[in-house]
PDB file of N, CA and C in Angstrom:
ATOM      1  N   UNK A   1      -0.222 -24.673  -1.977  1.00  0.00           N
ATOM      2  CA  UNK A   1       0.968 -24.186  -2.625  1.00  0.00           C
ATOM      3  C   UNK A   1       1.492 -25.283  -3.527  1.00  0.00           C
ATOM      4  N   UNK A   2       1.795 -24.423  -5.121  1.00  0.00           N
ATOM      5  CA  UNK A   2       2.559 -25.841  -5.775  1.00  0.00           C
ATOM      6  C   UNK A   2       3.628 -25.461  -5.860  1.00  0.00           C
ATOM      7  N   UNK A   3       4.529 -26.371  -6.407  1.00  0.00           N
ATOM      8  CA  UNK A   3       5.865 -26.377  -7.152  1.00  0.00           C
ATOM      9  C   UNK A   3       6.133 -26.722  -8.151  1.00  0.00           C
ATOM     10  N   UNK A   4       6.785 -25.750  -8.926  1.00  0.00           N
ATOM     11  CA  UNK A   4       6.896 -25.713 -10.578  1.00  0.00           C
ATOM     12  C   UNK A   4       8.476 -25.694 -10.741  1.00  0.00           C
ATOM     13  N   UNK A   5       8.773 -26.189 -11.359  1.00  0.00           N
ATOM     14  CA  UNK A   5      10.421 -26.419 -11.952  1.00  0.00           C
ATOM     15  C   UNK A   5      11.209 -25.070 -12.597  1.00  0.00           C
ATOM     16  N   UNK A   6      11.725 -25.090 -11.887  1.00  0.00           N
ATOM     17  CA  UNK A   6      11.864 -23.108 -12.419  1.00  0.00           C
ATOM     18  C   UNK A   6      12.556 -23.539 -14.030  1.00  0.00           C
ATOM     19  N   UNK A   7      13.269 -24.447 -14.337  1.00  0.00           N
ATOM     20  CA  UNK A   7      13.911 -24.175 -15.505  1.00  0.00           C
ATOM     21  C   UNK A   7      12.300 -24.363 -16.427  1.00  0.00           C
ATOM     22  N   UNK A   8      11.104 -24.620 -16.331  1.00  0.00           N
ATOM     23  CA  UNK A   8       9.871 -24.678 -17.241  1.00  0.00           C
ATOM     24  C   UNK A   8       9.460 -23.114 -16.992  1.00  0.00           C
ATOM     25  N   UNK A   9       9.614 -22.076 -15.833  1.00  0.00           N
ATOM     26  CA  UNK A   9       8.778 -21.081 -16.074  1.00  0.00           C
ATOM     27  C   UNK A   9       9.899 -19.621 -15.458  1.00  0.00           C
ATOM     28  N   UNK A  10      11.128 -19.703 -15.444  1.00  0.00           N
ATOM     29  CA  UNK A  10      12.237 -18.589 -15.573  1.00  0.00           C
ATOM     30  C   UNK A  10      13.126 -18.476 -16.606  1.00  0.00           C
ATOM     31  N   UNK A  11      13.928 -17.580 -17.010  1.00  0.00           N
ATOM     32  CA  UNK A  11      14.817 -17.285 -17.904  1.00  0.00           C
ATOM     33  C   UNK A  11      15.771 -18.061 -17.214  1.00  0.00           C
ATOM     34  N   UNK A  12      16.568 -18.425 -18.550  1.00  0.00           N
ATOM     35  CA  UNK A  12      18.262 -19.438 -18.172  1.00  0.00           C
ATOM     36  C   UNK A  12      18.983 -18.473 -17.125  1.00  0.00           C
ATOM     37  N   UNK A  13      18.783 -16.541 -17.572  1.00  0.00           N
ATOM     38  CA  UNK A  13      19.732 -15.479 -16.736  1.00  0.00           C
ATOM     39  C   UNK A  13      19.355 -15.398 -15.097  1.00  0.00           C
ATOM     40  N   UNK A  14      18.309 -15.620 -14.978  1.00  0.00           N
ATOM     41  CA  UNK A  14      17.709 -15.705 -14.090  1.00  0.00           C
ATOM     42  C   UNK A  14      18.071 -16.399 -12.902  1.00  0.00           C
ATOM     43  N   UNK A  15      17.760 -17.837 -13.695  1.00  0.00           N
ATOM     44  CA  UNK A  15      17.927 -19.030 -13.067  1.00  0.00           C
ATOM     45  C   UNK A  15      19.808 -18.876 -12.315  1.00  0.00           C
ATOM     46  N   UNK A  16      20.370 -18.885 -13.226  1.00  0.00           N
ATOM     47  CA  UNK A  16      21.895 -18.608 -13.300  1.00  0.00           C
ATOM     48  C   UNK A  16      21.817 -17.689 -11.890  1.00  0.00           C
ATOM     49  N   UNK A  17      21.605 -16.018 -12.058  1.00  0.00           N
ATOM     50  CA  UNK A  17      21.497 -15.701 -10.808  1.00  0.00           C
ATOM     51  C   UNK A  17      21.381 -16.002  -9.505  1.00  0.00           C
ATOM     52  N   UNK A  18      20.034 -16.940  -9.861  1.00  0.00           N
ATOM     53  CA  UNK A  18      19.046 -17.522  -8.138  1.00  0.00           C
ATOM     54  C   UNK A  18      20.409 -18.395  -7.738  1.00  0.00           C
ATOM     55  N   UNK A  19      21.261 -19.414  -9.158  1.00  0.00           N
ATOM     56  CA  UNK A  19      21.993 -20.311  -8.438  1.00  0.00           C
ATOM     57  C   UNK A  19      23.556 -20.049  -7.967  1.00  0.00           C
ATOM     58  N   UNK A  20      23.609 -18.578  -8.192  1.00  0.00           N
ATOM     59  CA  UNK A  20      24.628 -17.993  -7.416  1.00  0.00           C
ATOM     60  C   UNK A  20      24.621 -17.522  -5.498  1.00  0.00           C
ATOM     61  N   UNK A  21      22.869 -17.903  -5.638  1.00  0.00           N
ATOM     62  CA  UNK A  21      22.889 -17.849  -4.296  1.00  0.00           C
ATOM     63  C   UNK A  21      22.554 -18.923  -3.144  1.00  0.00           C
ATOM     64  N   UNK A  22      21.487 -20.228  -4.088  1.00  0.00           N
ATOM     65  CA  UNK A  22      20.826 -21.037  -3.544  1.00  0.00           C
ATOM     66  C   UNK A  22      21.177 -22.096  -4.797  1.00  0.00           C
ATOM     67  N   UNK A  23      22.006 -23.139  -4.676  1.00  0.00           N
ATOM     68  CA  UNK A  23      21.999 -24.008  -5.960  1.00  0.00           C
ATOM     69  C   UNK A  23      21.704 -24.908  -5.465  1.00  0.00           C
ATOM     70  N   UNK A  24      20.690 -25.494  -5.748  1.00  0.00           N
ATOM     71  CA  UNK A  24      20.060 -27.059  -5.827  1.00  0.00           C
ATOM     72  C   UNK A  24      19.182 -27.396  -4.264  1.00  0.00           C
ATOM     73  N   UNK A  25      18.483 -26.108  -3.946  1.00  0.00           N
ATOM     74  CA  UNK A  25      17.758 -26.216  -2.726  1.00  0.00           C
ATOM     75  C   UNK A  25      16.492 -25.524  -3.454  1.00  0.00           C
ATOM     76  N   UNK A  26      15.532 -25.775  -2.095  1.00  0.00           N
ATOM     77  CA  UNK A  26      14.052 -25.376  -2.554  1.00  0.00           C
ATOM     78  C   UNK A  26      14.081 -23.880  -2.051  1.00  0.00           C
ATOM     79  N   UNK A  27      13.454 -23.038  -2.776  1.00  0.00           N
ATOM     80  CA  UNK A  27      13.267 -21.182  -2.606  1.00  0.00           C
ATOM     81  C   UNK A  27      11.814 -21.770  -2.470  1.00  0.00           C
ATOM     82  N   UNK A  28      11.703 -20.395  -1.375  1.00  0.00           N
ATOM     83  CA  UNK A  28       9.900 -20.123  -1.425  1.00  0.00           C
ATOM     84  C   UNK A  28       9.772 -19.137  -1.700  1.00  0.00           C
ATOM     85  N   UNK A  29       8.706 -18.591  -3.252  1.00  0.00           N
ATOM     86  CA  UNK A  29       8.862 -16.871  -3.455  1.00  0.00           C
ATOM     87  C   UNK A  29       7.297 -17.067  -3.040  1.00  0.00           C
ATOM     88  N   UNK A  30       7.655 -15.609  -1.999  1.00  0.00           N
ATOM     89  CA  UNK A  30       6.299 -15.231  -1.082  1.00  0.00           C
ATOM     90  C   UNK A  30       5.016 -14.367  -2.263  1.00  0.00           C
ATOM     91  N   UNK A  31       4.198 -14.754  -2.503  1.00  0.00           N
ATOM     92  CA  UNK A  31       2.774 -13.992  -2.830  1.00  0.00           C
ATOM     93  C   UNK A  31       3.286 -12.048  -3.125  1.00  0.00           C
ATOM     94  N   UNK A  32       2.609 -11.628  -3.959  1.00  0.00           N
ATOM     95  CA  UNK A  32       2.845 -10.226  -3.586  1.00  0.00           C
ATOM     96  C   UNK A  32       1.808  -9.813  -2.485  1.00  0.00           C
ATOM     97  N   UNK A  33       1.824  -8.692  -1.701  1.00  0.00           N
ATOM     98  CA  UNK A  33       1.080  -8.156  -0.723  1.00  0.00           C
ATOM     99  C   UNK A  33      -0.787  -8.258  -1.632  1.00  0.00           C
ATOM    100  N   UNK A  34      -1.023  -7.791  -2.373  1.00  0.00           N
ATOM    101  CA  UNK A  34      -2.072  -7.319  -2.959  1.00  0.00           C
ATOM    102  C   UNK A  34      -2.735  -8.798  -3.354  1.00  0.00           C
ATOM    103  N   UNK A  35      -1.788 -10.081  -3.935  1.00  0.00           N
ATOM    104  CA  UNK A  35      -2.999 -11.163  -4.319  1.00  0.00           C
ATOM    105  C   UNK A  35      -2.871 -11.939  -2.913  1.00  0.00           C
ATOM    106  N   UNK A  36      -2.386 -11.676  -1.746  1.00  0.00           N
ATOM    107  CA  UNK A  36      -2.132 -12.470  -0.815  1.00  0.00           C
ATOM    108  C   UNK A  36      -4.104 -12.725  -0.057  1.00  0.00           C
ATOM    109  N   UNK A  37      -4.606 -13.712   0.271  1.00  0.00           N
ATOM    110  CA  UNK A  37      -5.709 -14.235   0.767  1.00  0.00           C
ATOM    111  C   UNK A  37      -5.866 -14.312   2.320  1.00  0.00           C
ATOM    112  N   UNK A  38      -7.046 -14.024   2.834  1.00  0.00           N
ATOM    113  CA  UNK A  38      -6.965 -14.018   4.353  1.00  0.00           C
ATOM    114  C   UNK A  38      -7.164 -15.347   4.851  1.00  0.00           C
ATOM    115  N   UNK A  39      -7.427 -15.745   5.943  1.00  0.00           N
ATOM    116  CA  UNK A  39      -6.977 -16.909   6.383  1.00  0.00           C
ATOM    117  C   UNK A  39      -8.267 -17.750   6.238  1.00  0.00           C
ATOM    118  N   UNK A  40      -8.616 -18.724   6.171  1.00  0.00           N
ATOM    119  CA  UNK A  40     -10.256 -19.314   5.309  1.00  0.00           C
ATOM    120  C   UNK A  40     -10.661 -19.065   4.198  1.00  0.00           C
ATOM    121  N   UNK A  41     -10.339 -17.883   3.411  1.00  0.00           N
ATOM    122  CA  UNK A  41     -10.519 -17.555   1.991  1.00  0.00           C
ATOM    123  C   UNK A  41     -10.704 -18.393   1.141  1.00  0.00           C
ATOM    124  N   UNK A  42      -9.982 -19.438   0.909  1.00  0.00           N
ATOM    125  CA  UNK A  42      -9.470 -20.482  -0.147  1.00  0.00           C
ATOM    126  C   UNK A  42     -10.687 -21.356  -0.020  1.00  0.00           C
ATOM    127  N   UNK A  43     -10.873 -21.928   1.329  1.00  0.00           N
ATOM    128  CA  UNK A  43     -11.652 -22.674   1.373  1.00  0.00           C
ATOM    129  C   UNK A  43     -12.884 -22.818   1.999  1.00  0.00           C
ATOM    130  N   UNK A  44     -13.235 -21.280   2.213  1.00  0.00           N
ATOM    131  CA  UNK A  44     -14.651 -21.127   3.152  1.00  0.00           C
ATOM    132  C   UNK A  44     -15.193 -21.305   4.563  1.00  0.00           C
ATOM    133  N   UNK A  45     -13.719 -21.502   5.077  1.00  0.00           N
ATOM    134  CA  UNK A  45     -13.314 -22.162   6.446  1.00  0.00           C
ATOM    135  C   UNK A  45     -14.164 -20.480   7.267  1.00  0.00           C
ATOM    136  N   UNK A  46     -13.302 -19.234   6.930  1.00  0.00           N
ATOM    137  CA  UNK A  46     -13.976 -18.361   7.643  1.00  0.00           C
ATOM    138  C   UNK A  46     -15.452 -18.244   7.794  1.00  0.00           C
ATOM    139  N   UNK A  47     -16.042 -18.478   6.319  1.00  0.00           N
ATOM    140  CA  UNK A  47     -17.767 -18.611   6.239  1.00  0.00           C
ATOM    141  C   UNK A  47     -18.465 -19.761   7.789  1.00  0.00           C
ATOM    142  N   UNK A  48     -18.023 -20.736   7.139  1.00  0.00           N
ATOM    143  CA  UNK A  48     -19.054 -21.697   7.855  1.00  0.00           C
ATOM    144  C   UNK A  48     -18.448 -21.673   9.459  1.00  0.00           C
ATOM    145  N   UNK A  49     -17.293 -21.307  10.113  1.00  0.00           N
ATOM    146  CA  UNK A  49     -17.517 -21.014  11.432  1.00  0.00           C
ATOM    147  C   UNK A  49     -17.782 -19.580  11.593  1.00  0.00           C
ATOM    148  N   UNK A  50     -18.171 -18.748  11.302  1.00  0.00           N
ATOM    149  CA  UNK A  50     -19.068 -17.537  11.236  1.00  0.00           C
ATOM    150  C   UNK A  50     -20.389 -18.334  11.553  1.00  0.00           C
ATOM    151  N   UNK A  51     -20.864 -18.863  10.582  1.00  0.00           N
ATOM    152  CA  UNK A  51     -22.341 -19.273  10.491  1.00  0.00           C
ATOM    153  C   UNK A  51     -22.661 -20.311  11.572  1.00  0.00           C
ATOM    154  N   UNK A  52     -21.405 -21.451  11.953  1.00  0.00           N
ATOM    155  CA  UNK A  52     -21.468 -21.974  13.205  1.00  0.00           C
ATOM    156  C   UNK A  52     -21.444 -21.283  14.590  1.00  0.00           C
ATOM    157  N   UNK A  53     -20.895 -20.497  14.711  1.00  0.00           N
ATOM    158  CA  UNK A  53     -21.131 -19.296  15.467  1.00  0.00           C
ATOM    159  C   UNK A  53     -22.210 -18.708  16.069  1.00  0.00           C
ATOM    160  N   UNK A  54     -22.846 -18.507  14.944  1.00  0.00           N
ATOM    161  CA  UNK A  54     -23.982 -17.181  15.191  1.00  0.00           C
ATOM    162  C   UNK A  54     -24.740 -18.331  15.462  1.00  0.00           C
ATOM    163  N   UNK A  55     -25.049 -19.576  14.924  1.00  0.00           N
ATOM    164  CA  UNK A  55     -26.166 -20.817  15.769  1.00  0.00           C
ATOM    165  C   UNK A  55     -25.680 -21.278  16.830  1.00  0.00           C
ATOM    166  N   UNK A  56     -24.699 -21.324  17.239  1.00  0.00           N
ATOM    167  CA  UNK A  56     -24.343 -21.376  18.328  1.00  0.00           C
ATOM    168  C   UNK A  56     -25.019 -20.109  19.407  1.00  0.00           C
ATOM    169  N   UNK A  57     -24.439 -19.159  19.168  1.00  0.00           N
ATOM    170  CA  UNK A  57     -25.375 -18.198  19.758  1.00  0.00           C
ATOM    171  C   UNK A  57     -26.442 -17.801  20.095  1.00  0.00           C
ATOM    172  N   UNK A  58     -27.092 -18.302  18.844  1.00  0.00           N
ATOM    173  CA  UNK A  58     -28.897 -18.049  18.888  1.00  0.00           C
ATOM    174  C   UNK A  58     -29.367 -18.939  19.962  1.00  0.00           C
ATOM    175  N   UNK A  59     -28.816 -19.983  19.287  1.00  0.00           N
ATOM    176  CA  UNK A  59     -29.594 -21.373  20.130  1.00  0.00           C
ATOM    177  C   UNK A  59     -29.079 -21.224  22.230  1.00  0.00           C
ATOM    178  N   UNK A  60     -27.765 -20.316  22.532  1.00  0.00           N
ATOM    179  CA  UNK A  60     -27.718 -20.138  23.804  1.00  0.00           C
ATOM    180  C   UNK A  60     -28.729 -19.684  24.389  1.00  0.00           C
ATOM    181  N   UNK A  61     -29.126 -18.036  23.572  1.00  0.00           N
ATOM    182  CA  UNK A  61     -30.001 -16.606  23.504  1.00  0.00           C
ATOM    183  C   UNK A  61     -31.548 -17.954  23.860  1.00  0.00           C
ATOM    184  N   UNK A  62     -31.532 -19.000  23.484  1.00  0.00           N
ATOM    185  CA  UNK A  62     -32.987 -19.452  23.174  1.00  0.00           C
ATOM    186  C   UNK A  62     -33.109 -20.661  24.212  1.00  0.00           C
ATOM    187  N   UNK A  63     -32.232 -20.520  25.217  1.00  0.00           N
ATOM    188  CA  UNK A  63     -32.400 -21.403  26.775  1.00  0.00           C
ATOM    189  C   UNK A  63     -30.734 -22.399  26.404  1.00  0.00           C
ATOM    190  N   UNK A  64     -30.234 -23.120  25.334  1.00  0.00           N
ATOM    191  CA  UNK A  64     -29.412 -24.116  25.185  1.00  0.00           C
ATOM    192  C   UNK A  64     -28.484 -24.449  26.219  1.00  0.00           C
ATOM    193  N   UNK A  65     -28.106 -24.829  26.986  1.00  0.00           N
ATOM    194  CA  UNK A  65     -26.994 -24.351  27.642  1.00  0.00           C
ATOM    195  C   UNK A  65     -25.597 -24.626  27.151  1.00  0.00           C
ATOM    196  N   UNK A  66     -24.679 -24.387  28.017  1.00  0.00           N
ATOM    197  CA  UNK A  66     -23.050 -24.583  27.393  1.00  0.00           C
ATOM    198  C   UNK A  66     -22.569 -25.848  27.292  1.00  0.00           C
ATOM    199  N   UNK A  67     -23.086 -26.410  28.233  1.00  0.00           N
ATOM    200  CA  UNK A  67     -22.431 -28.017  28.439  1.00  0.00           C
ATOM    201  C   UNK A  67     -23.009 -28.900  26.855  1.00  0.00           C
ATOM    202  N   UNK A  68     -24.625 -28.671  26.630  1.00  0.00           N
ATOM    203  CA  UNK A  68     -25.419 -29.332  25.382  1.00  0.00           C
ATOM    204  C   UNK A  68     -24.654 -28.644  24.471  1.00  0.00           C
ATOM    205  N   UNK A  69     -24.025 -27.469  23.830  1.00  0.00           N
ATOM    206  CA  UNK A  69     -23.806 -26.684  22.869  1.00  0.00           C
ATOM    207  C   UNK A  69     -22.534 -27.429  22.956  1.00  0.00           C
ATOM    208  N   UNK A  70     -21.504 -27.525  23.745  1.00  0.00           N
ATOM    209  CA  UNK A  70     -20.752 -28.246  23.596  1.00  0.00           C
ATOM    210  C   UNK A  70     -20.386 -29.596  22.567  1.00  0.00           C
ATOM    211  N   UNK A  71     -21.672 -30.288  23.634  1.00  0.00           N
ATOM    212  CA  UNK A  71     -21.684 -31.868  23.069  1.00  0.00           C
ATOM    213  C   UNK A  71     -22.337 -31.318  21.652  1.00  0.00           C
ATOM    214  N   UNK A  72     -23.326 -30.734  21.723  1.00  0.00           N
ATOM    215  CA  UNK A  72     -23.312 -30.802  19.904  1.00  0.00           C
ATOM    216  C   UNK A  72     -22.700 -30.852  18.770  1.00  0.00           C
ATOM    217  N   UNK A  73     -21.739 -29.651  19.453  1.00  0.00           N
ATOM    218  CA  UNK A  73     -20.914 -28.891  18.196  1.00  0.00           C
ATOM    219  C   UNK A  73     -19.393 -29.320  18.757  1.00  0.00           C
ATOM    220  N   UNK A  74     -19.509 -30.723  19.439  1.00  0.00           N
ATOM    221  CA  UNK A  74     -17.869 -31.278  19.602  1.00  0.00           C
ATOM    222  C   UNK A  74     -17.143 -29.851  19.692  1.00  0.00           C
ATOM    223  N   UNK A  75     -17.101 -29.631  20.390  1.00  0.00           N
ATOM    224  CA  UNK A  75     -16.163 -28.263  21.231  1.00  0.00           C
ATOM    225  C   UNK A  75     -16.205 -28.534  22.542  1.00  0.00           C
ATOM    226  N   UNK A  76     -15.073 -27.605  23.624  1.00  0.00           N
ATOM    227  CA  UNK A  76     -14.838 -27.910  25.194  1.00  0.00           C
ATOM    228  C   UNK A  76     -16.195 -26.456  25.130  1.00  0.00           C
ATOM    229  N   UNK A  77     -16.662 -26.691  26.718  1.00  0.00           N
ATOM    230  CA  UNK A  77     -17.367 -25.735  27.415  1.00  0.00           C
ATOM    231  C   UNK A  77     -16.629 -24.289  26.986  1.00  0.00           C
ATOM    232  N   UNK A  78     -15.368 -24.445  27.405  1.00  0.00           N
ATOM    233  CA  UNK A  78     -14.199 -22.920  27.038  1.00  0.00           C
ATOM    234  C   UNK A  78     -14.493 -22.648  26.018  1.00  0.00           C
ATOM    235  N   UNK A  79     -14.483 -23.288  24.696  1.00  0.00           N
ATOM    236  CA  UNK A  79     -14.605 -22.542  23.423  1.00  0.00           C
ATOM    237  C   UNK A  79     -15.927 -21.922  23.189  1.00  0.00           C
ATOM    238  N   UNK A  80     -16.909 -22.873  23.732  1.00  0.00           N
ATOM    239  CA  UNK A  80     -18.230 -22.636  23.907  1.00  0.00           C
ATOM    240  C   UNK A  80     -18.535 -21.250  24.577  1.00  0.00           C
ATOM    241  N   UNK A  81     -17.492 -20.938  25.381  1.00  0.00           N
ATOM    242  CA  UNK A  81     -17.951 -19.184  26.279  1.00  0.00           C
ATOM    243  C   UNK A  81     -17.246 -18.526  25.663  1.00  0.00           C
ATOM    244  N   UNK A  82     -15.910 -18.958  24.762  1.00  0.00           N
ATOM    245  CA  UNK A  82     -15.248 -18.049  24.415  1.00  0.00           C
ATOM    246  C   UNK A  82     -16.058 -17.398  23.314  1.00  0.00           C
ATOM    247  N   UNK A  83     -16.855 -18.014  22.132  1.00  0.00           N
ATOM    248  CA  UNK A  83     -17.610 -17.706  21.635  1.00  0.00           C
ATOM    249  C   UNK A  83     -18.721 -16.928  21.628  1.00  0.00           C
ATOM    250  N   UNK A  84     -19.531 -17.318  22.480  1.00  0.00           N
ATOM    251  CA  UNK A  84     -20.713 -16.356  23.181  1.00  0.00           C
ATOM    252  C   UNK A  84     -20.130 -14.770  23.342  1.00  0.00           C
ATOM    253  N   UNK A  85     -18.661 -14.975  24.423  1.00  0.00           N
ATOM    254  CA  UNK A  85     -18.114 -13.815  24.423  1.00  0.00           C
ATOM    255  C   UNK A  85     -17.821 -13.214  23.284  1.00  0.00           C
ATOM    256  N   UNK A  86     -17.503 -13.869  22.581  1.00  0.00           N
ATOM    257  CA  UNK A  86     -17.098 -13.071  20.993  1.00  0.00           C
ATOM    258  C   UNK A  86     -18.352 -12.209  20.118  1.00  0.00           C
ATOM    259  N   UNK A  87     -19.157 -13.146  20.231  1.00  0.00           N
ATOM    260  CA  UNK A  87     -20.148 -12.979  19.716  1.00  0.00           C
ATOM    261  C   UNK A  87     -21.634 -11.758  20.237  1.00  0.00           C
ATOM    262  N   UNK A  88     -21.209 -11.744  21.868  1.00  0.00           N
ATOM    263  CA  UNK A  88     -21.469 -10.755  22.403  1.00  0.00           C
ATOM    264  C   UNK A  88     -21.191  -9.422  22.070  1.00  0.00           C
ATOM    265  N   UNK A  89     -19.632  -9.538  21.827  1.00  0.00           N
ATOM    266  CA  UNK A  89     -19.161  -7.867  21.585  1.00  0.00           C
ATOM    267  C   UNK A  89     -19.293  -7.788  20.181  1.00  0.00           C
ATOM    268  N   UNK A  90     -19.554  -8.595  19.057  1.00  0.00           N
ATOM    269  CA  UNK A  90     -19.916  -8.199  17.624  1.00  0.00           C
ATOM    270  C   UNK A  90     -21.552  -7.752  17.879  1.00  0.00           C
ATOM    271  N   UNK A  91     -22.453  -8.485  18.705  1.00  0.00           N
ATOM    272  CA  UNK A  91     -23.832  -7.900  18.805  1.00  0.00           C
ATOM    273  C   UNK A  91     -23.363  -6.293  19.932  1.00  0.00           C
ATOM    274  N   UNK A  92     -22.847  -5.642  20.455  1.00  0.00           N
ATOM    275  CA  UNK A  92     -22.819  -4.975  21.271  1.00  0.00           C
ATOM    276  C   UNK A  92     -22.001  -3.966  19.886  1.00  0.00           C
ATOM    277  N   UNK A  93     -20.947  -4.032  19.062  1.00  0.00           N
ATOM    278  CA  UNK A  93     -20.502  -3.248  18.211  1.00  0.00           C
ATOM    279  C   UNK A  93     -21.576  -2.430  17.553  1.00  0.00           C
ATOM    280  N   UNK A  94     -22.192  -3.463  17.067  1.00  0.00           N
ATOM    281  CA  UNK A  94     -23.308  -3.411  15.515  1.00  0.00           C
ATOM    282  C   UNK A  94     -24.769  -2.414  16.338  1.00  0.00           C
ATOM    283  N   UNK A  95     -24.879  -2.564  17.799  1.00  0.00           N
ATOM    284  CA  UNK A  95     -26.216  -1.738  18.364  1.00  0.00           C
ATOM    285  C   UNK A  95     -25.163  -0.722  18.442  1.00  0.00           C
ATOM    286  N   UNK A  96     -24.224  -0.511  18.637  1.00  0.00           N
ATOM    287  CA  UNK A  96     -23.403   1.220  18.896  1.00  0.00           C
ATOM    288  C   UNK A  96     -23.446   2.128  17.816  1.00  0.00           C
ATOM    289  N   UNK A  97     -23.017   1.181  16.615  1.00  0.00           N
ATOM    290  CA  UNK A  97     -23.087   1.943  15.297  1.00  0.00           C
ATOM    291  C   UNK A  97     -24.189   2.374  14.598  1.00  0.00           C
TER     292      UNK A  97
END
């Protein structure tokens, strides 16, 4: 998020308005609904733990155990099952459909 100087990108009437309600404090104007971004979007954060994920998974499916998957991928054992579990019911969705 940046910040732009409203007197460089609002009308003087405008401005005048906003400072009938808020004078000389910071406003945050929220995104409209439609360009608003989901959460990793920006920076690919959702991609690559998706893709950490599913190797995580494979490599369980292929003997690994939880404790090694752990130490690999610097995560606790918990996140390590919570995952599997996750990842279970997206493979269990995708054979239903």
């Amino acid at each position: 998020m940046g910040y732009k100087n409203a007197i460089c990108v609002l009308p003087d009437k405008l401005i005048a308005a906003i400072q009938e309600h808020i004078d000389g404090e910071y406003l945050y104007i929220p995104r409209r609904a439609e360009n608003k971004k989901r959460w990793g979007e920006l920076k690919n954060t959702r991609h690559s733990l998706s893709k950490r994920n599913k190797a995580i998974f494979e490599e369980y499916k292929n003997g690994i155990s939880v404790e090694q998957l752990a130490t690999e991928y610097y995560l606790s054992p918990k996140t390590v099952y919570k995952i599997l579990s996750e990842m279970e019911q997206k493979q269990l969705k995708t054979a239903c459909a």
